[in-house]
PDB file of N, CA and C in Angstrom:
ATOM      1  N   UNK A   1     122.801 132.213   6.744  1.00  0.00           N
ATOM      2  CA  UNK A   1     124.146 131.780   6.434  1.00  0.00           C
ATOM      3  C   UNK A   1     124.685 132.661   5.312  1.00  0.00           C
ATOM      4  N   UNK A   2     125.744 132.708   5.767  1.00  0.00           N
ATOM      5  CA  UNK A   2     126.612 134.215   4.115  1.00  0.00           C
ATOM      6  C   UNK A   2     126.958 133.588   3.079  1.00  0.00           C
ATOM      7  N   UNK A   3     126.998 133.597   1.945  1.00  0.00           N
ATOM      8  CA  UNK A   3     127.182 133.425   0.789  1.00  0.00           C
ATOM      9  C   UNK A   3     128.718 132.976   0.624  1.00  0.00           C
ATOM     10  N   UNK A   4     128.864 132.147   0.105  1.00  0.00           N
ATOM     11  CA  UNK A   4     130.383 131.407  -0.571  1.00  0.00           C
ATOM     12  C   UNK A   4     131.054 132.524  -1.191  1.00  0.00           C
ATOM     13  N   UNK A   5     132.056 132.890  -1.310  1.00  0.00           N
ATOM     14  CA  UNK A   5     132.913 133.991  -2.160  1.00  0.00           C
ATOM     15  C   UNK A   5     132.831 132.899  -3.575  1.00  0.00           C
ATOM     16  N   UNK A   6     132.907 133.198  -5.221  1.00  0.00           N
ATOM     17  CA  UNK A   6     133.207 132.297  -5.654  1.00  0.00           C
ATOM     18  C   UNK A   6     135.102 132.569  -6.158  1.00  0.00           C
ATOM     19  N   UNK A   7     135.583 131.374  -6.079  1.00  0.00           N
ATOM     20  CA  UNK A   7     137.414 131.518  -6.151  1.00  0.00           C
ATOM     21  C   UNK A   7     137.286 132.276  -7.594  1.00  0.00           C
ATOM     22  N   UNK A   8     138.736 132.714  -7.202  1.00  0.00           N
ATOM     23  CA  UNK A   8     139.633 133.039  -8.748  1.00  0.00           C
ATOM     24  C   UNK A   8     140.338 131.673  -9.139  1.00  0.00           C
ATOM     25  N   UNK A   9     140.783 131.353 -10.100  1.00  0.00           N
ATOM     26  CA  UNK A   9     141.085 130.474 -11.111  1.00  0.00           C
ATOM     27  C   UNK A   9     142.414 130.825 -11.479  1.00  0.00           C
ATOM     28  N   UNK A  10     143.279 131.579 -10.678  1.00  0.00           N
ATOM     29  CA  UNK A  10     144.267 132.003 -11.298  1.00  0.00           C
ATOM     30  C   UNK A  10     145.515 130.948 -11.166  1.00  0.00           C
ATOM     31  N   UNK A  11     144.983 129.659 -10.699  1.00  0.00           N
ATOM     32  CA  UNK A  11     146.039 128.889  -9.992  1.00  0.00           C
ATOM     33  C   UNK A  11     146.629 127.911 -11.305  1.00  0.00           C
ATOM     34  N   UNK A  12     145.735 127.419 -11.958  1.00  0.00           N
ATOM     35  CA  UNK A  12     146.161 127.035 -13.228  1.00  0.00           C
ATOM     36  C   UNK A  12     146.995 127.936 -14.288  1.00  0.00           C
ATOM     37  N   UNK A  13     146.922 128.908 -14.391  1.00  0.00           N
ATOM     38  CA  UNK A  13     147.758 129.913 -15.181  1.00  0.00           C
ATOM     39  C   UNK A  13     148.736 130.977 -14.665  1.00  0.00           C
ATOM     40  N   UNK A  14     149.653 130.608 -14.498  1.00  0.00           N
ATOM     41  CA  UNK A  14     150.787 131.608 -13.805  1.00  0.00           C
ATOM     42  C   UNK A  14     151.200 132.530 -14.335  1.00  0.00           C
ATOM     43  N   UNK A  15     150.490 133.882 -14.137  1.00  0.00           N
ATOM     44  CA  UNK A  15     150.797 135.225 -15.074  1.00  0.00           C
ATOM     45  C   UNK A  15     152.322 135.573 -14.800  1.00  0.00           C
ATOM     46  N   UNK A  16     153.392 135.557 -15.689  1.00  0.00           N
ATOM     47  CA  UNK A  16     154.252 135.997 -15.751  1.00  0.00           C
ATOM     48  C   UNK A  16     154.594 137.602 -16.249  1.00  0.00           C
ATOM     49  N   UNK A  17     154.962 138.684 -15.479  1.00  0.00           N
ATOM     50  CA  UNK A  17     154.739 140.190 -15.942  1.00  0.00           C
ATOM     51  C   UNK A  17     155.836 140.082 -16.967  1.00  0.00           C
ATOM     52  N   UNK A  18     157.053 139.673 -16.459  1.00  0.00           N
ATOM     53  CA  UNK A  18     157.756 139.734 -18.013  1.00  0.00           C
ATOM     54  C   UNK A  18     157.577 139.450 -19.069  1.00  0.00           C
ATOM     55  N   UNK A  19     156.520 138.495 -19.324  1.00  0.00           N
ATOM     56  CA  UNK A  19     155.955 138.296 -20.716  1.00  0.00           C
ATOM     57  C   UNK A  19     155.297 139.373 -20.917  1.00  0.00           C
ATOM     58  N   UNK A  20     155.031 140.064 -20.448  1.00  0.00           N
ATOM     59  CA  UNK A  20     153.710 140.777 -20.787  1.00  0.00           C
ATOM     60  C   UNK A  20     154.535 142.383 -21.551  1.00  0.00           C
ATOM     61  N   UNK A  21     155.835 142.193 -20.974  1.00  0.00           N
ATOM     62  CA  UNK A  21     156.440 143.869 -21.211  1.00  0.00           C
ATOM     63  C   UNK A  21     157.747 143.181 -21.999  1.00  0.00           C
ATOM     64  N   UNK A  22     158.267 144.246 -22.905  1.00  0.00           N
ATOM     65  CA  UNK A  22     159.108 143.980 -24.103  1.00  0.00           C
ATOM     66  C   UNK A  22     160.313 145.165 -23.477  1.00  0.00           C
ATOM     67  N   UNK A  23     161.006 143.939 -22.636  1.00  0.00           N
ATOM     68  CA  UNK A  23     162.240 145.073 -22.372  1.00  0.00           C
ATOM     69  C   UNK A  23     162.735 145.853 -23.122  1.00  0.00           C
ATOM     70  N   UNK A  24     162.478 144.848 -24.866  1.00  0.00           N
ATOM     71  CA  UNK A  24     163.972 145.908 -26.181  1.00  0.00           C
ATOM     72  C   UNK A  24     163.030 147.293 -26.659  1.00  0.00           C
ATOM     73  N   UNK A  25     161.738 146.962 -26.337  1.00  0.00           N
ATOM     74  CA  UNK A  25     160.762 148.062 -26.995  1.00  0.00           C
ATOM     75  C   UNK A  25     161.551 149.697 -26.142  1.00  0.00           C
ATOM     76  N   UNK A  26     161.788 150.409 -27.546  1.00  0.00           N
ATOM     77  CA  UNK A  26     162.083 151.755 -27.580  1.00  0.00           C
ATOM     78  C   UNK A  26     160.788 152.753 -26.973  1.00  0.00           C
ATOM     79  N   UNK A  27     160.997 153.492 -26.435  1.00  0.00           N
ATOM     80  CA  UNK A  27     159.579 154.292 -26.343  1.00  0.00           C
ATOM     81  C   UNK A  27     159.907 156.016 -26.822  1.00  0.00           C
ATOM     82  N   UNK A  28     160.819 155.902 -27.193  1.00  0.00           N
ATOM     83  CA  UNK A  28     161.777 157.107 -28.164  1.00  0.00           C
ATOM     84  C   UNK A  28     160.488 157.505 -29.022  1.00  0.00           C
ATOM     85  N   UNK A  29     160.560 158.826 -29.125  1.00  0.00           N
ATOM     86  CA  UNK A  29     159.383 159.009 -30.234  1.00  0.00           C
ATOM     87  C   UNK A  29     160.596 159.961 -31.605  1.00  0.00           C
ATOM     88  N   UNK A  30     160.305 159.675 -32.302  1.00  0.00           N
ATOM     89  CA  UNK A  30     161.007 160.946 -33.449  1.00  0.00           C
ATOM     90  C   UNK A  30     160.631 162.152 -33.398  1.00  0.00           C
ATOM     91  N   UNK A  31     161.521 163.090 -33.433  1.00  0.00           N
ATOM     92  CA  UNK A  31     160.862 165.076 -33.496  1.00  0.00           C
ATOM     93  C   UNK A  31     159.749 164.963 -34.855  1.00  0.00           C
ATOM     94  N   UNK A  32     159.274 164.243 -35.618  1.00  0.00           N
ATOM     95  CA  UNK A  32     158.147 164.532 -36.493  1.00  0.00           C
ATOM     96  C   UNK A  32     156.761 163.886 -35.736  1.00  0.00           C
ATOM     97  N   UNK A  33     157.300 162.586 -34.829  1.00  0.00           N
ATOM     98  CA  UNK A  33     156.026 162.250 -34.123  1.00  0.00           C
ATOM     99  C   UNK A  33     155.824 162.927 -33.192  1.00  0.00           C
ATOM    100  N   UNK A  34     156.717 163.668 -32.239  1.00  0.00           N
ATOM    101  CA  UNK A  34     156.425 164.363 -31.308  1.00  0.00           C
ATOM    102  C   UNK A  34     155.627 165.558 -31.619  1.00  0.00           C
ATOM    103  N   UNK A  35     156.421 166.228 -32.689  1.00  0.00           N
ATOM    104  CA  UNK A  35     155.399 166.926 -33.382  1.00  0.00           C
ATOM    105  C   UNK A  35     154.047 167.200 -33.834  1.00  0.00           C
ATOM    106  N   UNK A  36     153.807 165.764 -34.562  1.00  0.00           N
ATOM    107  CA  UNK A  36     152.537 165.188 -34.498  1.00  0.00           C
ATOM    108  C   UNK A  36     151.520 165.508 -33.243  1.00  0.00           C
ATOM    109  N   UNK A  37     151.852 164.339 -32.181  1.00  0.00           N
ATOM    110  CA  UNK A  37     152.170 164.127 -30.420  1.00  0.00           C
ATOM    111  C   UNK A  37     151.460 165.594 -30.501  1.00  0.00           C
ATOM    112  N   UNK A  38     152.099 166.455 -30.301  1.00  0.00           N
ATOM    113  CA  UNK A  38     151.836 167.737 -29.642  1.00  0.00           C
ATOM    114  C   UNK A  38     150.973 168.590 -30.581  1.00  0.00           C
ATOM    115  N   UNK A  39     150.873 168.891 -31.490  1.00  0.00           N
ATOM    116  CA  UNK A  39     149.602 168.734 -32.678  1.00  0.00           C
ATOM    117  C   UNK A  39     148.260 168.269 -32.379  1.00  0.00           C
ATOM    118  N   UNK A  40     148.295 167.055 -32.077  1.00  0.00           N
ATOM    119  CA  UNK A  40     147.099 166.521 -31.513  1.00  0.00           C
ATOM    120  C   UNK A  40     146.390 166.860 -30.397  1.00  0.00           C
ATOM    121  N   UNK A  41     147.340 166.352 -29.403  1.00  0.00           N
ATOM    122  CA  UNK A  41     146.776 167.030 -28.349  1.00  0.00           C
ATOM    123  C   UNK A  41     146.090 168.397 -28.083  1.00  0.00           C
ATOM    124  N   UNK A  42     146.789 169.580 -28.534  1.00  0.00           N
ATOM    125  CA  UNK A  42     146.866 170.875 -28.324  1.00  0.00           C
ATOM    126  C   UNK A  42     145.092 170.954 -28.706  1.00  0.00           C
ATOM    127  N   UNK A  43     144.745 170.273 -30.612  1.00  0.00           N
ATOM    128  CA  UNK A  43     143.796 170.400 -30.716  1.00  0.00           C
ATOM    129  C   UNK A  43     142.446 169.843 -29.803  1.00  0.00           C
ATOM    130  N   UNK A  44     143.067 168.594 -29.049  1.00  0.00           N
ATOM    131  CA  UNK A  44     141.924 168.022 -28.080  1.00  0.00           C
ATOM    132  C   UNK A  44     141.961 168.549 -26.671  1.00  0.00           C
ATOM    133  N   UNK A  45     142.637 169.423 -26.473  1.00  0.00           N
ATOM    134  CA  UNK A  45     142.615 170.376 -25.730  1.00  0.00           C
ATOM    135  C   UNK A  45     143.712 169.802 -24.448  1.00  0.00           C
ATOM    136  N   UNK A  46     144.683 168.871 -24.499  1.00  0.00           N
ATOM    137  CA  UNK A  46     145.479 168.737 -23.298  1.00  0.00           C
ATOM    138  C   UNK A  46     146.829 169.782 -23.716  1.00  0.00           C
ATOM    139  N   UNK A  47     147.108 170.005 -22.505  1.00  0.00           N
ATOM    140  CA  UNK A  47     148.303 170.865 -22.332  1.00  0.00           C
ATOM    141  C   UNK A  47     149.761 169.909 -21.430  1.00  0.00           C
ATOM    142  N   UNK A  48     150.569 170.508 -22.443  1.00  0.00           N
ATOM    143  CA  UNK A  48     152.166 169.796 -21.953  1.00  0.00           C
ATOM    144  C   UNK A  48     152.477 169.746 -20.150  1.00  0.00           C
ATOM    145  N   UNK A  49     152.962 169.149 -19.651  1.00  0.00           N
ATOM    146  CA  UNK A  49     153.547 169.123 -18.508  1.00  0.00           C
ATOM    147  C   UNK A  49     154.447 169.570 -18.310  1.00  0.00           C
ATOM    148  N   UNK A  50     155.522 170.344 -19.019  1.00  0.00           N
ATOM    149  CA  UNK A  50     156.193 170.331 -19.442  1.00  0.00           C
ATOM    150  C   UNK A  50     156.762 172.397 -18.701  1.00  0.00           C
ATOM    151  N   UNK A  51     157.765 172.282 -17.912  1.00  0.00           N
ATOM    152  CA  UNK A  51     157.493 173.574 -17.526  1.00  0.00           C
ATOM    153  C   UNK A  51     157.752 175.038 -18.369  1.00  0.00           C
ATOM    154  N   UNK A  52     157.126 175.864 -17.988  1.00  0.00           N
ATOM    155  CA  UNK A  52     156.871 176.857 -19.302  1.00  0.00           C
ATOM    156  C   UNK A  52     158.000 177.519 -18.956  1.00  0.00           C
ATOM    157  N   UNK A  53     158.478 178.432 -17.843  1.00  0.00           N
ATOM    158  CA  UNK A  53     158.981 179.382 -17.216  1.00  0.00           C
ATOM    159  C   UNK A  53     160.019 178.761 -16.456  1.00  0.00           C
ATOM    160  N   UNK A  54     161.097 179.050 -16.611  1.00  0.00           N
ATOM    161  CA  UNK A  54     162.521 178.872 -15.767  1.00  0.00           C
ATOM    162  C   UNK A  54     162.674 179.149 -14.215  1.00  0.00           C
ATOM    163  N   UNK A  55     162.655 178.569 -13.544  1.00  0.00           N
ATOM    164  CA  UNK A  55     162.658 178.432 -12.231  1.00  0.00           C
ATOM    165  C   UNK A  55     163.565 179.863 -11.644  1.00  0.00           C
ATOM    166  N   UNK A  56     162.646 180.260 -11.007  1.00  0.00           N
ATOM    167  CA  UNK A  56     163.373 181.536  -9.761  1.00  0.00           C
ATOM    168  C   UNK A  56     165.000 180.778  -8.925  1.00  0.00           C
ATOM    169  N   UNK A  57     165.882 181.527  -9.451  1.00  0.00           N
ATOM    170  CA  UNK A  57     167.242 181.473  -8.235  1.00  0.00           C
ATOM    171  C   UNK A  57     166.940 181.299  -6.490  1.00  0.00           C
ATOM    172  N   UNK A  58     167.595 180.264  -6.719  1.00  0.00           N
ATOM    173  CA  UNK A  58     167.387 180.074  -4.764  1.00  0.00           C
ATOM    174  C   UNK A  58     167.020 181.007  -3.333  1.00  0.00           C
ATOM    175  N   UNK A  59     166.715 181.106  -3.028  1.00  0.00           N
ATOM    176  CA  UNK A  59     166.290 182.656  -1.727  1.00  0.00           C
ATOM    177  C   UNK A  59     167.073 182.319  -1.255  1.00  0.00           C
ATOM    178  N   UNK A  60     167.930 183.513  -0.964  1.00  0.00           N
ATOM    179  CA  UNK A  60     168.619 183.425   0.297  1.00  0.00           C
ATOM    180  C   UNK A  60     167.764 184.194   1.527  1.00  0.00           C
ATOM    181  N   UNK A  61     166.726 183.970   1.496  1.00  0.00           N
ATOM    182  CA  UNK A  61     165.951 184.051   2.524  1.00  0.00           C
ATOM    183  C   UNK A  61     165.467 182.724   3.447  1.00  0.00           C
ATOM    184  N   UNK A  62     166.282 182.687   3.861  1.00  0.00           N
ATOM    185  CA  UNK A  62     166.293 181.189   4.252  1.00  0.00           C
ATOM    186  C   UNK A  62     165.725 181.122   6.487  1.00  0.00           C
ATOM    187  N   UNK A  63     166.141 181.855   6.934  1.00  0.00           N
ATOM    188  CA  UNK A  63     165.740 182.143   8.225  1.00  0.00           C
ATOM    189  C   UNK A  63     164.312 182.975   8.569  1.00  0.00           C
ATOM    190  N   UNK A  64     163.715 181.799   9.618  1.00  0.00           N
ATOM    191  CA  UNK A  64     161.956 182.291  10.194  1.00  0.00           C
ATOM    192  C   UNK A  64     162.057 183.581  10.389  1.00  0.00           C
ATOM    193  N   UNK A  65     161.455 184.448  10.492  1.00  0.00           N
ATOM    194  CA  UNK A  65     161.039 185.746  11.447  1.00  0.00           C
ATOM    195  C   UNK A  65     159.355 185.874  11.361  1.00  0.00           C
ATOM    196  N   UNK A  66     159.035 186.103  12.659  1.00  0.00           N
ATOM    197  CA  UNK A  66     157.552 186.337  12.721  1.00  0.00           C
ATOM    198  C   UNK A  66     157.235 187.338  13.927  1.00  0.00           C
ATOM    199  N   UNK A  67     156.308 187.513  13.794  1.00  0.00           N
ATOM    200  CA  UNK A  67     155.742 188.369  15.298  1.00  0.00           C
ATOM    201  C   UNK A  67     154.207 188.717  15.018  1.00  0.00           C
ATOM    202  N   UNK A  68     154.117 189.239  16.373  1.00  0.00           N
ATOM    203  CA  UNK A  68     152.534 189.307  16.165  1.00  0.00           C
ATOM    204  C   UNK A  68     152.424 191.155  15.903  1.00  0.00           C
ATOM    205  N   UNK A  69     151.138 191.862  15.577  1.00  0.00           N
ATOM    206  CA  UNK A  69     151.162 193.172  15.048  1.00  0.00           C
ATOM    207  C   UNK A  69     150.326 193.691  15.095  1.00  0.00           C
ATOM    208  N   UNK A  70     149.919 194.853  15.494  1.00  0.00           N
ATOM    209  CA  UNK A  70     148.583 195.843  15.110  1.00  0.00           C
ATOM    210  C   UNK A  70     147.500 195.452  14.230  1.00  0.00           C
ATOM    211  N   UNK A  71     146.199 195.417  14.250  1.00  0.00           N
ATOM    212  CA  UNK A  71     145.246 195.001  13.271  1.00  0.00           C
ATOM    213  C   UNK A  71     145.648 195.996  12.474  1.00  0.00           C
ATOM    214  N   UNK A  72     145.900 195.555  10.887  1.00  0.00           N
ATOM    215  CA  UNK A  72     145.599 196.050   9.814  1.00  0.00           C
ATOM    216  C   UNK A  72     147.195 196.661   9.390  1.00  0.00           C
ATOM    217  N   UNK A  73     148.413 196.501   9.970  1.00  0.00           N
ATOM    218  CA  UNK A  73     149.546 196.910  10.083  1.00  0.00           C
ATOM    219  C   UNK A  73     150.416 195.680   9.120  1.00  0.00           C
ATOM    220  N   UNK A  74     150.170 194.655   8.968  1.00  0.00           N
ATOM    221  CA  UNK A  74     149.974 193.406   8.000  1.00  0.00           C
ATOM    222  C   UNK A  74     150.064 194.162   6.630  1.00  0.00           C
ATOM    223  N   UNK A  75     148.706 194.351   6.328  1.00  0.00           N
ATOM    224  CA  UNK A  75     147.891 194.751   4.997  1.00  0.00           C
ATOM    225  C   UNK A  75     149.068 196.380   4.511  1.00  0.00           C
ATOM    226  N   UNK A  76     149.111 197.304   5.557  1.00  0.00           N
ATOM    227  CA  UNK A  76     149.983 198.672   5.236  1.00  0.00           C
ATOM    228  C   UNK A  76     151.339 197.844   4.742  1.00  0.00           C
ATOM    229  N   UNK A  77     152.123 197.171   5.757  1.00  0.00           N
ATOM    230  CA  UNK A  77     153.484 196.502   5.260  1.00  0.00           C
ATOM    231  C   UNK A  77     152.847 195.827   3.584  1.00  0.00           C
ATOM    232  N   UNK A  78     152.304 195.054   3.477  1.00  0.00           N
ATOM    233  CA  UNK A  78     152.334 194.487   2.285  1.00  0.00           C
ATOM    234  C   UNK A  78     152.092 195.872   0.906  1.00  0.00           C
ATOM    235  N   UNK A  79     151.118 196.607   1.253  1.00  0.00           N
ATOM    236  CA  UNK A  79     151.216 197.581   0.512  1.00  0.00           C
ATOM    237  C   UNK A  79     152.367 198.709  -0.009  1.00  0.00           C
ATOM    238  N   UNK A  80     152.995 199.010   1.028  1.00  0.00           N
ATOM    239  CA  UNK A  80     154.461 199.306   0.851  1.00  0.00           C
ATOM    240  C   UNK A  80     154.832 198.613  -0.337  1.00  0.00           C
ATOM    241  N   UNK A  81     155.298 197.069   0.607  1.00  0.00           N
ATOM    242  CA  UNK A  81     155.902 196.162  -0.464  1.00  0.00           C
ATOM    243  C   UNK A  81     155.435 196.485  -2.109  1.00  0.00           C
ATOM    244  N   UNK A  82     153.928 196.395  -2.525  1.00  0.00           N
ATOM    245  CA  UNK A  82     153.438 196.220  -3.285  1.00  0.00           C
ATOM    246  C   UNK A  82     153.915 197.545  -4.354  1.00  0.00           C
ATOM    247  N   UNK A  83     153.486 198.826  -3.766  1.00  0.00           N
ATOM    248  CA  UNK A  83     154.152 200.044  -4.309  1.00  0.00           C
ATOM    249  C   UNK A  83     155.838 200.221  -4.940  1.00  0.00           C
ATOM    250  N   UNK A  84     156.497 199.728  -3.759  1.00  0.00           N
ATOM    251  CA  UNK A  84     157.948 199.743  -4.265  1.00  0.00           C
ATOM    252  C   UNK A  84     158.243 198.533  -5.253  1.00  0.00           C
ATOM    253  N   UNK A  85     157.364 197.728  -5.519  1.00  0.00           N
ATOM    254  CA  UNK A  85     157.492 196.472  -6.171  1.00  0.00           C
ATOM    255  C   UNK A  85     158.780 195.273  -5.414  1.00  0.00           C
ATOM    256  N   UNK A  86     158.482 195.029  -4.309  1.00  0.00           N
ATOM    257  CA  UNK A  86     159.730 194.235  -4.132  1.00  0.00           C
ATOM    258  C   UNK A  86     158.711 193.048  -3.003  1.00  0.00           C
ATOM    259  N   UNK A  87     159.252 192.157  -2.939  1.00  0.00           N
ATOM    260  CA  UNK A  87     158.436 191.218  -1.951  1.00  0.00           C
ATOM    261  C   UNK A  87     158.557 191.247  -0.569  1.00  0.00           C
ATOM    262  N   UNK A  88     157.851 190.751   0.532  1.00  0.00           N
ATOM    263  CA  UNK A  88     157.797 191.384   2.167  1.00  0.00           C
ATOM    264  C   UNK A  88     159.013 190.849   2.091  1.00  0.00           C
ATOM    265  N   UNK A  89     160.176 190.139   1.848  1.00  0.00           N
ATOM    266  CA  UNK A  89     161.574 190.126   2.703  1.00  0.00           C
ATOM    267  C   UNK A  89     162.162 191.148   1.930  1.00  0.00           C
ATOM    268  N   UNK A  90     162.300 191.495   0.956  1.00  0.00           N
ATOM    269  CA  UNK A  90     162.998 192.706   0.528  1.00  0.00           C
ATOM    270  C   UNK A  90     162.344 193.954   1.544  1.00  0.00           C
ATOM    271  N   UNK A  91     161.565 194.301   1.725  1.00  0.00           N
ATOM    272  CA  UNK A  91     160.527 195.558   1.911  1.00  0.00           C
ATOM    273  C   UNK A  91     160.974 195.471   3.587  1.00  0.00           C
ATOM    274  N   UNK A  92     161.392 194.331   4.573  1.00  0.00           N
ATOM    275  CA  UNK A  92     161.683 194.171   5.643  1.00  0.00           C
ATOM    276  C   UNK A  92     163.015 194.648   5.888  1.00  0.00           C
ATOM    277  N   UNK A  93     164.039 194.226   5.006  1.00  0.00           N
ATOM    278  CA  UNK A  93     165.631 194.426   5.071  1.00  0.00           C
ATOM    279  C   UNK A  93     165.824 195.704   4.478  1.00  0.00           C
ATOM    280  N   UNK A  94     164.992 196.281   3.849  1.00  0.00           N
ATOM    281  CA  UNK A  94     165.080 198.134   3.606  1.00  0.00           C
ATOM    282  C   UNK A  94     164.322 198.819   4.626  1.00  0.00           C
ATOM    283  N   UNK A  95     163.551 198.339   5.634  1.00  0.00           N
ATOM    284  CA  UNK A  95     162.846 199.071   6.239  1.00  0.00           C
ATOM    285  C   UNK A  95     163.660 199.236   7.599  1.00  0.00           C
ATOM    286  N   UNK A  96     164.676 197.786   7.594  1.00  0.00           N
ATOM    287  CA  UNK A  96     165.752 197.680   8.668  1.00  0.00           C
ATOM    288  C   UNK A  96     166.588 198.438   8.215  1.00  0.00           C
ATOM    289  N   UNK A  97     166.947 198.856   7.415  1.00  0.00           N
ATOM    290  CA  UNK A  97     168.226 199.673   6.716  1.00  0.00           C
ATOM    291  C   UNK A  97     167.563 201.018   7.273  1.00  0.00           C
ATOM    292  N   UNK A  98     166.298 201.075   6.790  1.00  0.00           N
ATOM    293  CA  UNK A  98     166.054 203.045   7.015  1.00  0.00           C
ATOM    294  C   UNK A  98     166.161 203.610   8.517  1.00  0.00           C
ATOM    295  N   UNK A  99     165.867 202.211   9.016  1.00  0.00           N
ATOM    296  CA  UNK A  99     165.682 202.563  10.651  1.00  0.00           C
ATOM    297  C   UNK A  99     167.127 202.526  10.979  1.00  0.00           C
ATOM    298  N   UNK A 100     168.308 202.047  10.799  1.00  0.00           N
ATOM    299  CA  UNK A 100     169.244 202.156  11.244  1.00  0.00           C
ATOM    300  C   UNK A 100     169.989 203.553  10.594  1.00  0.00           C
ATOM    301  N   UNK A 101     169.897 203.942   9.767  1.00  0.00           N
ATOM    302  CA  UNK A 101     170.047 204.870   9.397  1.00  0.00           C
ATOM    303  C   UNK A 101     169.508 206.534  10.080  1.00  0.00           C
ATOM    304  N   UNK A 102     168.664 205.494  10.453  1.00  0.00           N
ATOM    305  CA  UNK A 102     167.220 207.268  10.815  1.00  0.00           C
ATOM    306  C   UNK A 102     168.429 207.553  11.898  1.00  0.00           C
ATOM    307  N   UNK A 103     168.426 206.116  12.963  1.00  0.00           N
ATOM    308  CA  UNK A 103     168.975 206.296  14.286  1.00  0.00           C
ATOM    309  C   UNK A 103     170.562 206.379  14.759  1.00  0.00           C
ATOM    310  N   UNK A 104     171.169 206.121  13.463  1.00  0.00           N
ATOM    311  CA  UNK A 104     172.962 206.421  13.118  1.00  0.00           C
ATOM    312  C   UNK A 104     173.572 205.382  13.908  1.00  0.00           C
ATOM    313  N   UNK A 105     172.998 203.944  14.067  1.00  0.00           N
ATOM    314  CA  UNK A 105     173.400 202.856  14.412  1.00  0.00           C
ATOM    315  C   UNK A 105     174.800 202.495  13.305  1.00  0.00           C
ATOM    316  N   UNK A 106     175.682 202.971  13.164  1.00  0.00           N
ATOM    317  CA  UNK A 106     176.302 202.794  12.030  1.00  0.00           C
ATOM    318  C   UNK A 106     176.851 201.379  12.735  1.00  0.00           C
ATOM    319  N   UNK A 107     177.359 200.977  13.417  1.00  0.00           N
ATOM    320  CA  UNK A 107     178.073 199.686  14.021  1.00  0.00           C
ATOM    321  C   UNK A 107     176.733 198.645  13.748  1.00  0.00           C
ATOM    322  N   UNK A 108     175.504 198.871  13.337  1.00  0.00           N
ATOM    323  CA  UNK A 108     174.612 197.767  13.236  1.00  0.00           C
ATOM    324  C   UNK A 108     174.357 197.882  11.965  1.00  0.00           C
ATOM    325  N   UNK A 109     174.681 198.997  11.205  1.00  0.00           N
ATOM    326  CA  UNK A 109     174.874 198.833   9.587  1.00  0.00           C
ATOM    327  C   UNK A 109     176.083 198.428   9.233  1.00  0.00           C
ATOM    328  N   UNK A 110     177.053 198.052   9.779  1.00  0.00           N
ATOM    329  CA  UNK A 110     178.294 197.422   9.349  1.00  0.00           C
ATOM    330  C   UNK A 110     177.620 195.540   9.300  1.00  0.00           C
ATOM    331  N   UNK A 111     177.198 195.412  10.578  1.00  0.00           N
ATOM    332  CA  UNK A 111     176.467 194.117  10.819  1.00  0.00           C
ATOM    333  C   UNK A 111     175.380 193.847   9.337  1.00  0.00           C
ATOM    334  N   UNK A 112     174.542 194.718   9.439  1.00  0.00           N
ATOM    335  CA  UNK A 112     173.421 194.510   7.959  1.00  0.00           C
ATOM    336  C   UNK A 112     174.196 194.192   6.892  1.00  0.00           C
ATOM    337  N   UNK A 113     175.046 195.148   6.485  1.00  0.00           N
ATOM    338  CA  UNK A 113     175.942 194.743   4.558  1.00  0.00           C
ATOM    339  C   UNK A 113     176.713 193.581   4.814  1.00  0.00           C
ATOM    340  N   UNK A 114     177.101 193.427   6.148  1.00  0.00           N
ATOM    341  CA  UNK A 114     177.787 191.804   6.330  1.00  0.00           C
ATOM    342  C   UNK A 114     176.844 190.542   5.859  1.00  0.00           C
ATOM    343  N   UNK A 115     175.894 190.841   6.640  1.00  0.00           N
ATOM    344  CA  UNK A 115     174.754 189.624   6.036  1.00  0.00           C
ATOM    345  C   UNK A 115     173.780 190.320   5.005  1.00  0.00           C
ATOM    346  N   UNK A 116     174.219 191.236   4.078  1.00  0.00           N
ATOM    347  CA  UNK A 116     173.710 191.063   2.634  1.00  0.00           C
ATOM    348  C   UNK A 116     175.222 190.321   1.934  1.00  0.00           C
ATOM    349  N   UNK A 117     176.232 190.454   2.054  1.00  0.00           N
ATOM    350  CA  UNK A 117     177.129 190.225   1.326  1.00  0.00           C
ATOM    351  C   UNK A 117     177.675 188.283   1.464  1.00  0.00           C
ATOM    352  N   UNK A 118     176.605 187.605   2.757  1.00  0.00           N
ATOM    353  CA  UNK A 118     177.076 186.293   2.736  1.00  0.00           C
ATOM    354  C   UNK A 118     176.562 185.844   1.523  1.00  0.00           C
TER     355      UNK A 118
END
């Protein structure tokens, strides 16, 4: 036969959460406690949450492109990229530029500076 659970007791005492929390309580700290605050910590070794670096401007790289490619033709494109310092969608939209150029598509370079300029 299985064992009795034994009850909780909570039926006589009705925990109320609002007693328990102080709506008027401030949780404001002063710039000397924060100070403090961050003092302390630093020495016990936690670090702020707090973001360090200003967020990158929106991409307007916003549309998929994919395809499949030559083994190891991946790794050359990224290297490019890496040399000219610019990231694979930059390094893609100059590599579309050179080719239209090579081939004097000028009516499809009117099309390209259109959609750099949206």
């Amino acid at each position: 036969m299985a064992d009795k659970r034994v009850q909780l007791s909570l039926d006589d005492d009705e925990i109320e959460l609002e007693e328990l929390i102080d709506s008027r309580q401030s949780f404001k700290t002063s710039p000397e406690q924060t100070k403090r605050l961050a003092e302390a910590s630093q020495k016990h070794g936690f670090t702020s949450r707090e973001p360090t670096k200003k967020r990158r401007k929106v991409s307007p790289y916003t549309a998929q492109f994919g395809g499949k490619c030559r083994e190891g033709m991946k790794q050359l494109f990224q290297e490019i990229g890496d040399r000219m310092k610019t990231y694979d969608t930059e390094t893609l939209e100059l590599a579309i530029l050179a080719l239209i150029e090579k081939e004097k598509l000028n009516d499809l370079k009117k099309a390209y500076n259109n959609i750099l300029t949206k």
